[in-house]
C-alpha atoms as a PDB file:
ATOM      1  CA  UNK A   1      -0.709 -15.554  37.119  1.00  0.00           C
ATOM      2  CA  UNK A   2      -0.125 -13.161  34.397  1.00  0.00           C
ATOM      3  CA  UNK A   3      -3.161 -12.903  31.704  1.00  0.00           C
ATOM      4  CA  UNK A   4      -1.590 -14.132  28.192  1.00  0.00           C
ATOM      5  CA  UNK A   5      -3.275 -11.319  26.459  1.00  0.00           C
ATOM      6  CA  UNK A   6      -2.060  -8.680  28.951  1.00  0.00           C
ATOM      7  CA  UNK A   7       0.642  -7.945  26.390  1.00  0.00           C
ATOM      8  CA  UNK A   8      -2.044  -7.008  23.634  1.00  0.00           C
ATOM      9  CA  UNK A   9      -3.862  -4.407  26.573  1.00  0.00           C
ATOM     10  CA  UNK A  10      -2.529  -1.176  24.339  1.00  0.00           C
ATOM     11  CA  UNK A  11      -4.829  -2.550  21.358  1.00  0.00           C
ATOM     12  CA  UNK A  12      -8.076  -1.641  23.571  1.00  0.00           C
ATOM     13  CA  UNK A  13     -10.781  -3.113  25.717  1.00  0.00           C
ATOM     14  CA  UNK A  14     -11.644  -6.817  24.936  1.00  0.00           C
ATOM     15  CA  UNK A  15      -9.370  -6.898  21.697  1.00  0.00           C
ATOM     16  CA  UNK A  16      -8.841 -10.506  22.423  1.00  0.00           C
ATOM     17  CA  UNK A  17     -12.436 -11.164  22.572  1.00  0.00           C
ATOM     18  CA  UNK A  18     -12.637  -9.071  19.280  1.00  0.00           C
ATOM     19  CA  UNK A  19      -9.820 -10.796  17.318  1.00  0.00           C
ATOM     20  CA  UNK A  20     -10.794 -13.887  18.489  1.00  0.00           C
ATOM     21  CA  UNK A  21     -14.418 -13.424  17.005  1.00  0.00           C
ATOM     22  CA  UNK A  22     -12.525 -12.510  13.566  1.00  0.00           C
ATOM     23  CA  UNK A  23     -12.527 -14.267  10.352  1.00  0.00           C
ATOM     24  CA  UNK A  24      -9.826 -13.118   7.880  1.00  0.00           C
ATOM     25  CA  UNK A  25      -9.403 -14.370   4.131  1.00  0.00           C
ATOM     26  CA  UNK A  26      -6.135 -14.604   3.038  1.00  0.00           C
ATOM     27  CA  UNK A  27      -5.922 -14.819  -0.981  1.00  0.00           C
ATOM     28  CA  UNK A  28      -2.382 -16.086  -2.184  1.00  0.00           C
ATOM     29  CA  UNK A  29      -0.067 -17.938   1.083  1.00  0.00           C
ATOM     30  CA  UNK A  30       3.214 -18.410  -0.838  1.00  0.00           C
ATOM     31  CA  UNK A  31       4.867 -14.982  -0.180  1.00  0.00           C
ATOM     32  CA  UNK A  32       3.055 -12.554   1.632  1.00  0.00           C
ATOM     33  CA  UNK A  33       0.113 -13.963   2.982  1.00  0.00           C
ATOM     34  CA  UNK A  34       2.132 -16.803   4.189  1.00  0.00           C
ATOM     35  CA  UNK A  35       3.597 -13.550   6.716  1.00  0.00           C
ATOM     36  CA  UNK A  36      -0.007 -12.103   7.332  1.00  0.00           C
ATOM     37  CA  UNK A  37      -1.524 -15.905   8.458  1.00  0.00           C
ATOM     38  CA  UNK A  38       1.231 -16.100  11.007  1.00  0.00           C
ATOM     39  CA  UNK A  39       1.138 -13.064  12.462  1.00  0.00           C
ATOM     40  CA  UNK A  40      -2.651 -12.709  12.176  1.00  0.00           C
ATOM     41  CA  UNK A  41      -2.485 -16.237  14.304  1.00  0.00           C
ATOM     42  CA  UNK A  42       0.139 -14.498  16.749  1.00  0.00           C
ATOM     43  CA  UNK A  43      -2.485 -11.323  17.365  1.00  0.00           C
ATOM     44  CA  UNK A  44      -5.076 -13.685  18.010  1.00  0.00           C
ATOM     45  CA  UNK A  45      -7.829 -14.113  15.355  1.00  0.00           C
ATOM     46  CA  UNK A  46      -9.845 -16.676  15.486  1.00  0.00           C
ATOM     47  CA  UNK A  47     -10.296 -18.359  12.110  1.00  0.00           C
ATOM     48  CA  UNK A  48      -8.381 -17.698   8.841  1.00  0.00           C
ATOM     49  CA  UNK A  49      -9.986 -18.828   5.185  1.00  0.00           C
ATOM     50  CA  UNK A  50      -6.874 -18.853   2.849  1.00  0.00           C
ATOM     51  CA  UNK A  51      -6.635 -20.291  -0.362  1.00  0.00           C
ATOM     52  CA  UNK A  52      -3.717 -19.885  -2.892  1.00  0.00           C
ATOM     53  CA  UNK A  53      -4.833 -19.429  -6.503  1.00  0.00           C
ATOM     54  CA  UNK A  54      -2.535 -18.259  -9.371  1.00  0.00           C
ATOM     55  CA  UNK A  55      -2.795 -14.105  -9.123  1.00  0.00           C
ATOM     56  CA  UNK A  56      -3.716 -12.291 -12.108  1.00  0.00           C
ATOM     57  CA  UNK A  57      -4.791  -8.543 -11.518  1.00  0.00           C
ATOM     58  CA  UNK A  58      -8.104  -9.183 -13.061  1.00  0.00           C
ATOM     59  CA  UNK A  59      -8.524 -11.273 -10.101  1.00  0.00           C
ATOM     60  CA  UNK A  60      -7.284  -8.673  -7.956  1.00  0.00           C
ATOM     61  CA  UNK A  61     -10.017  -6.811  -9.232  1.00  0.00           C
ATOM     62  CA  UNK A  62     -12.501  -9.664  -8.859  1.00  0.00           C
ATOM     63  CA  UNK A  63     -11.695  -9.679  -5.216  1.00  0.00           C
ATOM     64  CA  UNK A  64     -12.025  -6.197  -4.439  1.00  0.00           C
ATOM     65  CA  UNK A  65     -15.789  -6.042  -6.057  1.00  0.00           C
ATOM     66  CA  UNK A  66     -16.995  -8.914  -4.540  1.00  0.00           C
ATOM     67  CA  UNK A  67     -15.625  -7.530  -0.927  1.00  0.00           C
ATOM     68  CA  UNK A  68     -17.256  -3.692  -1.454  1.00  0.00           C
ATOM     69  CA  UNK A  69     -20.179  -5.845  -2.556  1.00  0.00           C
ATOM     70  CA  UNK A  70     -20.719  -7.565   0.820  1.00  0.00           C
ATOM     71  CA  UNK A  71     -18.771  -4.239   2.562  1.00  0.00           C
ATOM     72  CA  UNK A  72     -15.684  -6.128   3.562  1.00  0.00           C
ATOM     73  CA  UNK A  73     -12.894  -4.412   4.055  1.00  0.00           C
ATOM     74  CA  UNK A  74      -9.916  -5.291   1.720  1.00  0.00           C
ATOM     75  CA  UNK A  75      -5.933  -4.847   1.339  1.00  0.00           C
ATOM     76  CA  UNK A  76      -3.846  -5.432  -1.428  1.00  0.00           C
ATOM     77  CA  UNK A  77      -0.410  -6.206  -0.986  1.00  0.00           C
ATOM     78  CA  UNK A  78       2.295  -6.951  -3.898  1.00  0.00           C
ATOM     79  CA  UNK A  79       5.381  -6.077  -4.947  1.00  0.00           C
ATOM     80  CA  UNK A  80       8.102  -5.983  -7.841  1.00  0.00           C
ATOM     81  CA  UNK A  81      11.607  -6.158  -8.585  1.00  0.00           C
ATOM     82  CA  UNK A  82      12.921  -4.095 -12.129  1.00  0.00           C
ATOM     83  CA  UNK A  83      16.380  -3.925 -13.907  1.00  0.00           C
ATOM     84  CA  UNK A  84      18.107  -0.464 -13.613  1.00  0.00           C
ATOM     85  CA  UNK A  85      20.924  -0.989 -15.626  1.00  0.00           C
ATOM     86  CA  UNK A  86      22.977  -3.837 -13.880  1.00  0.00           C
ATOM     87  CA  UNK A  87      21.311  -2.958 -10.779  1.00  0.00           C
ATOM     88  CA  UNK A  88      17.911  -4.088  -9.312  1.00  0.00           C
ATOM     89  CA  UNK A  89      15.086  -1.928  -8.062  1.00  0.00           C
ATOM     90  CA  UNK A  90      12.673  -3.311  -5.144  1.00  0.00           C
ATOM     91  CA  UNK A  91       9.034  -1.985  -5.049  1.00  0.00           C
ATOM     92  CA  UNK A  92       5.605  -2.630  -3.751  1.00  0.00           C
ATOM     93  CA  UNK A  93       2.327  -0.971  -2.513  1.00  0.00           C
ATOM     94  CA  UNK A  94      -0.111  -1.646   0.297  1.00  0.00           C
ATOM     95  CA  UNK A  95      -3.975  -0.625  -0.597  1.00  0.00           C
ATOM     96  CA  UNK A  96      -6.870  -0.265   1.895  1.00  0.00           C
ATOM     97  CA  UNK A  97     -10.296  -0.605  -0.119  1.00  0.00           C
ATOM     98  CA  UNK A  98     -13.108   0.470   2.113  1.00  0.00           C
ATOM     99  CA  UNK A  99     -16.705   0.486   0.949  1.00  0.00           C
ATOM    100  CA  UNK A 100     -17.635   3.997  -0.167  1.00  0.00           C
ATOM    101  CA  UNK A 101     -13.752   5.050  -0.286  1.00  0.00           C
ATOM    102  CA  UNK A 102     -12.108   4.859  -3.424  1.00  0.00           C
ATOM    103  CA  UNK A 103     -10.738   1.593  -5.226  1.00  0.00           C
ATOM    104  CA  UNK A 104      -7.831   0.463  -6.987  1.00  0.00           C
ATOM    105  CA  UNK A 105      -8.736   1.714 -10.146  1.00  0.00           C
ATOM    106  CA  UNK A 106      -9.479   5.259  -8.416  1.00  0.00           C
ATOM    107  CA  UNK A 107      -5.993   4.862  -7.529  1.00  0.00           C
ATOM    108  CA  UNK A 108      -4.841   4.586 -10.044  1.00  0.00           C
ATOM    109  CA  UNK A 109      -3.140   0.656  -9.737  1.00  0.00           C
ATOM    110  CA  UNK A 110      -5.361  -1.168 -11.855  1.00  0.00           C
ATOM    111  CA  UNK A 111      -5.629   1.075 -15.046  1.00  0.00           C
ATOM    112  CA  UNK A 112      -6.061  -1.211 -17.860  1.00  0.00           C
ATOM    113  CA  UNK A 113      -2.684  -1.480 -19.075  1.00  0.00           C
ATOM    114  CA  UNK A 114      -0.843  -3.726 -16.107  1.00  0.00           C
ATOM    115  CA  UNK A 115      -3.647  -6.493 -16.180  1.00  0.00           C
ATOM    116  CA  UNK A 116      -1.457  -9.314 -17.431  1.00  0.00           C
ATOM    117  CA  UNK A 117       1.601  -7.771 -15.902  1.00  0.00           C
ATOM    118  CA  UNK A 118       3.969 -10.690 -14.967  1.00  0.00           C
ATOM    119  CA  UNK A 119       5.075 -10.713 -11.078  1.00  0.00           C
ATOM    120  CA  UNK A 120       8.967 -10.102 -10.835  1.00  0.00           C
ATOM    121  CA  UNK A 121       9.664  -9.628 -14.377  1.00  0.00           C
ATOM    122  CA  UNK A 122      13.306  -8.606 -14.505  1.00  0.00           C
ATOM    123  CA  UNK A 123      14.200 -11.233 -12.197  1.00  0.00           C
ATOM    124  CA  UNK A 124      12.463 -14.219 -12.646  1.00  0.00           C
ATOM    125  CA  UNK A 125       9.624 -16.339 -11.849  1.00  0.00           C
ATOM    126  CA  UNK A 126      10.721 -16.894  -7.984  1.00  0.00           C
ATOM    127  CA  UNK A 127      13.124 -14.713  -7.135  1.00  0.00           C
ATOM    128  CA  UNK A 128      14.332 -14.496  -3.053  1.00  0.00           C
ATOM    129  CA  UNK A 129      11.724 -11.204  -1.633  1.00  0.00           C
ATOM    130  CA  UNK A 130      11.236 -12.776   1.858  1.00  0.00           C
ATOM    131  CA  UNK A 131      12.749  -8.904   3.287  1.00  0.00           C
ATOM    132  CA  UNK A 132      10.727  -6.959   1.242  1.00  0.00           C
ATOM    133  CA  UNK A 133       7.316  -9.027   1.302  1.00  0.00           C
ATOM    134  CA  UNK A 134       7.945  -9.264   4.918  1.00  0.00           C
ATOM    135  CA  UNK A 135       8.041  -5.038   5.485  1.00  0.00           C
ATOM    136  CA  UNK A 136       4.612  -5.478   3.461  1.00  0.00           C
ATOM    137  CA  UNK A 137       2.996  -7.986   4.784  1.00  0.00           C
ATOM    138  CA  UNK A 138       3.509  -6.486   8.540  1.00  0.00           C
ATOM    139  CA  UNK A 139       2.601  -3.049   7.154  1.00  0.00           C
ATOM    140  CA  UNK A 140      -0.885  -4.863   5.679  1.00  0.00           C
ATOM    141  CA  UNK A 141      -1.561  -6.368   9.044  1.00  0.00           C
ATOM    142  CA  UNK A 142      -0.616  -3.093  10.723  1.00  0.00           C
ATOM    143  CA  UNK A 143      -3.659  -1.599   8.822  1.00  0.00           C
ATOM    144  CA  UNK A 144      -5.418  -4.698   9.451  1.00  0.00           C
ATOM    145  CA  UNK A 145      -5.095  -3.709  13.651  1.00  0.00           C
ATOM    146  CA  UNK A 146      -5.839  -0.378  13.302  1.00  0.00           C
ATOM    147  CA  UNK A 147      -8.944  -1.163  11.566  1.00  0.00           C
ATOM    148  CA  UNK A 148     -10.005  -4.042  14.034  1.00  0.00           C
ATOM    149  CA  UNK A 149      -9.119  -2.074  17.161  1.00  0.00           C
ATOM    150  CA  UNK A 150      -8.775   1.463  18.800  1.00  0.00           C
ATOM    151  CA  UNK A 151      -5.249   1.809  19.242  1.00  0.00           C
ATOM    152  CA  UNK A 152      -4.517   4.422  17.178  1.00  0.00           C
ATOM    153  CA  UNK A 153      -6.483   7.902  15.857  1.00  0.00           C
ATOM    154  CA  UNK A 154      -4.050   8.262  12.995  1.00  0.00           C
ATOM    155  CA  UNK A 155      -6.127   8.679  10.227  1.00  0.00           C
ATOM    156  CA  UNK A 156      -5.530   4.971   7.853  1.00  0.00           C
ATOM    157  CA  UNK A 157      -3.702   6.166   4.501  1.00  0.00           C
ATOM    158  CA  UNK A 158      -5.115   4.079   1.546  1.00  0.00           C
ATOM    159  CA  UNK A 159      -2.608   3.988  -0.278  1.00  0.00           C
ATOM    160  CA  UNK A 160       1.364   2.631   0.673  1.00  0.00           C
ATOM    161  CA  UNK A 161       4.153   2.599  -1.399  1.00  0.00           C
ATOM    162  CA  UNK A 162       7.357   0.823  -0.871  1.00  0.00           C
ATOM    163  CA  UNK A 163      11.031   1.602  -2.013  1.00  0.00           C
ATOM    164  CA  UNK A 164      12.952  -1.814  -1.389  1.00  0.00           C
ATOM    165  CA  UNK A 165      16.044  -0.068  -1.916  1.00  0.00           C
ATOM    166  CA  UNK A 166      16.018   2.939   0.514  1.00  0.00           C
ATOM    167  CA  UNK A 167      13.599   0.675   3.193  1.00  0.00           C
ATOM    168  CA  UNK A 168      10.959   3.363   3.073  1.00  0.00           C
ATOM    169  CA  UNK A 169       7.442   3.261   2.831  1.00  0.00           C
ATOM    170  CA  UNK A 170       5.812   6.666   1.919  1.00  0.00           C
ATOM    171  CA  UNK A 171       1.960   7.873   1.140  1.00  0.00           C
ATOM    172  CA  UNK A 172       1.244   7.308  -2.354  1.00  0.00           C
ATOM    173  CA  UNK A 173       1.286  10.740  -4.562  1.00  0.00           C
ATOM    174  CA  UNK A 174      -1.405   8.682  -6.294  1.00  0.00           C
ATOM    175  CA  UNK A 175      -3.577   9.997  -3.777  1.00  0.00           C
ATOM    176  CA  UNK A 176      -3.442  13.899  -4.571  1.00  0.00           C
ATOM    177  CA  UNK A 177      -5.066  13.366  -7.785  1.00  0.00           C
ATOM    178  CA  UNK A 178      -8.404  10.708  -6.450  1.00  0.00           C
ATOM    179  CA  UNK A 179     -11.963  11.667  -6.128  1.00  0.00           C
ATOM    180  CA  UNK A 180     -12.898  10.690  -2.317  1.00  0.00           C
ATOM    181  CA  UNK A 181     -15.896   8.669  -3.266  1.00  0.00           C
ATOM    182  CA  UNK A 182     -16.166   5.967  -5.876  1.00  0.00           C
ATOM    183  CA  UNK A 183     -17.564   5.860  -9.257  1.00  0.00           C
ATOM    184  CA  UNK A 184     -16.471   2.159 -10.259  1.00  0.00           C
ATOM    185  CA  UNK A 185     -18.673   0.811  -7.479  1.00  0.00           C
ATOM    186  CA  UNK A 186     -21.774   2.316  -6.967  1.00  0.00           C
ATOM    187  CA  UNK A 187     -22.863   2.289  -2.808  1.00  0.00           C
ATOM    188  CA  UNK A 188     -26.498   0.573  -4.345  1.00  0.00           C
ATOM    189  CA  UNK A 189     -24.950  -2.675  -5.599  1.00  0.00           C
ATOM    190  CA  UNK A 190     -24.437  -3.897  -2.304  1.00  0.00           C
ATOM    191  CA  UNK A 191     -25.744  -7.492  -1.136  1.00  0.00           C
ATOM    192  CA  UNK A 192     -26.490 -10.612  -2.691  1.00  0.00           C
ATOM    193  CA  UNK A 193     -27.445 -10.128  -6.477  1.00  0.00           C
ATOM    194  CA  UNK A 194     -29.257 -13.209  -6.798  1.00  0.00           C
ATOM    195  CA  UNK A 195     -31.492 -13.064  -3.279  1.00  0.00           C
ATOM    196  CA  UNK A 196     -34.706 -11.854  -3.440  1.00  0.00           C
ATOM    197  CA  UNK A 197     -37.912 -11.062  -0.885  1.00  0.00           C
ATOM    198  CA  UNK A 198     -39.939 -14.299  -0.219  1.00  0.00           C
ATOM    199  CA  UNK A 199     -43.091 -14.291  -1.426  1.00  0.00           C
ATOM    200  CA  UNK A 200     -44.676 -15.437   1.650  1.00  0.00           C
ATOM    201  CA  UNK A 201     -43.750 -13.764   4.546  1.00  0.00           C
ATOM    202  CA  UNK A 202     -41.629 -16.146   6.651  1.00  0.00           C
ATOM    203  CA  UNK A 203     -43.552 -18.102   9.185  1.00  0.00           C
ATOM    204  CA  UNK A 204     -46.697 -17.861   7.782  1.00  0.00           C
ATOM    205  CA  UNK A 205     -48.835 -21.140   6.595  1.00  0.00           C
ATOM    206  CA  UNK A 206     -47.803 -21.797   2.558  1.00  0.00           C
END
């Protein structure tokens, strides 16, 4: 009888016993994360905490600190859709923050003047993206695997951007003008901020 994971035997040795042991967040299921929960559950992992607040890109920003904080790795995915005359235009980005690499606002994304940016402002509050959140979604998880598993040497790109309208997704320019390191999160401000040494060495009589 055929092993059900032979068709994942590409990804590297005991990625089933590695995905399996993996716990993924998944901020925001409506749109794109409702694409990265099933395919995450397709690949394997083993337990998914997703919740689905209102995104703002202060939040965004909230997310990303607390993960370099506790050196979890975190992607970004989002998208657009702007008037060009009486056409539309279809864009989005895919972001890899990794401890120690740079962050979004080394990126350039969140700069201060996007923060209360409404989602899909030329074309309404819930317009039909299923195509385009799809492409990055599966581009997110793609990142995701390569991460998680040693299927590929390509070197990860932090930085995605997506035209809707030609189907392409290209390496940011963004990325020609970072610092490698980060100066908006220092490598010392990692851990818990509020835990501290016990006074009494554990085990020992109080």
């Amino acid at each position: 009888m055929r092993n059900r994971f032979d068709r994942q035997r590409f990804l590297g040795p005991r990625s089933d016993c590695v995905l399996g042991a993996t716990r993924i967040g998944v901020a925001g299921v409506g749109g794109g994360g409702s694409h990265i929960v099933q395919q995450g559950a397709r690949v394997g992992i083993g337990e998914f905490c997703v919740f689905d607040p209102d995104h703002r890109f202060d939040e965004r920003e909230e997310l990303e600190a607390y993960c370099r904080r506790f050196l979890i790795p975190y992607i970004d995915v989002g998208m657009d859709v702007h008037a060009v005359g009486d056409q539309f235009a279809v864009s989005g980005q895919v972001i890899l923050s990794l401890p120690g690499g740079p962050c979004m606002k080394c990126m350039h994304f969140i700069d201060g003047y996007n923060d209360e940016k409404p989602a899909y402002l030329d074309a309404g509050a819930r317009p039909q993206v299923i195509w385009p959140i799809g492409v990055l979604a599966s581009t997110a998880v793609g990142l995701f695997m390569q991460l998680l598993t040693p299927w590929s040497a390509q070197q990860l790109v932090p930085y995605l951007e997506y035209d809707g309208n030609s189907h392409q997704i290209r390496r940011s320019k963004q990325l020609d003008f970072i610092e490698e390191t980060c100066s908006h999160h220092p490598e010392e401000a990692v851990g818990d901020p509020f835990w501290t040494l016990p006074s009494t060495p554990i085990g020992t009589d109080q």
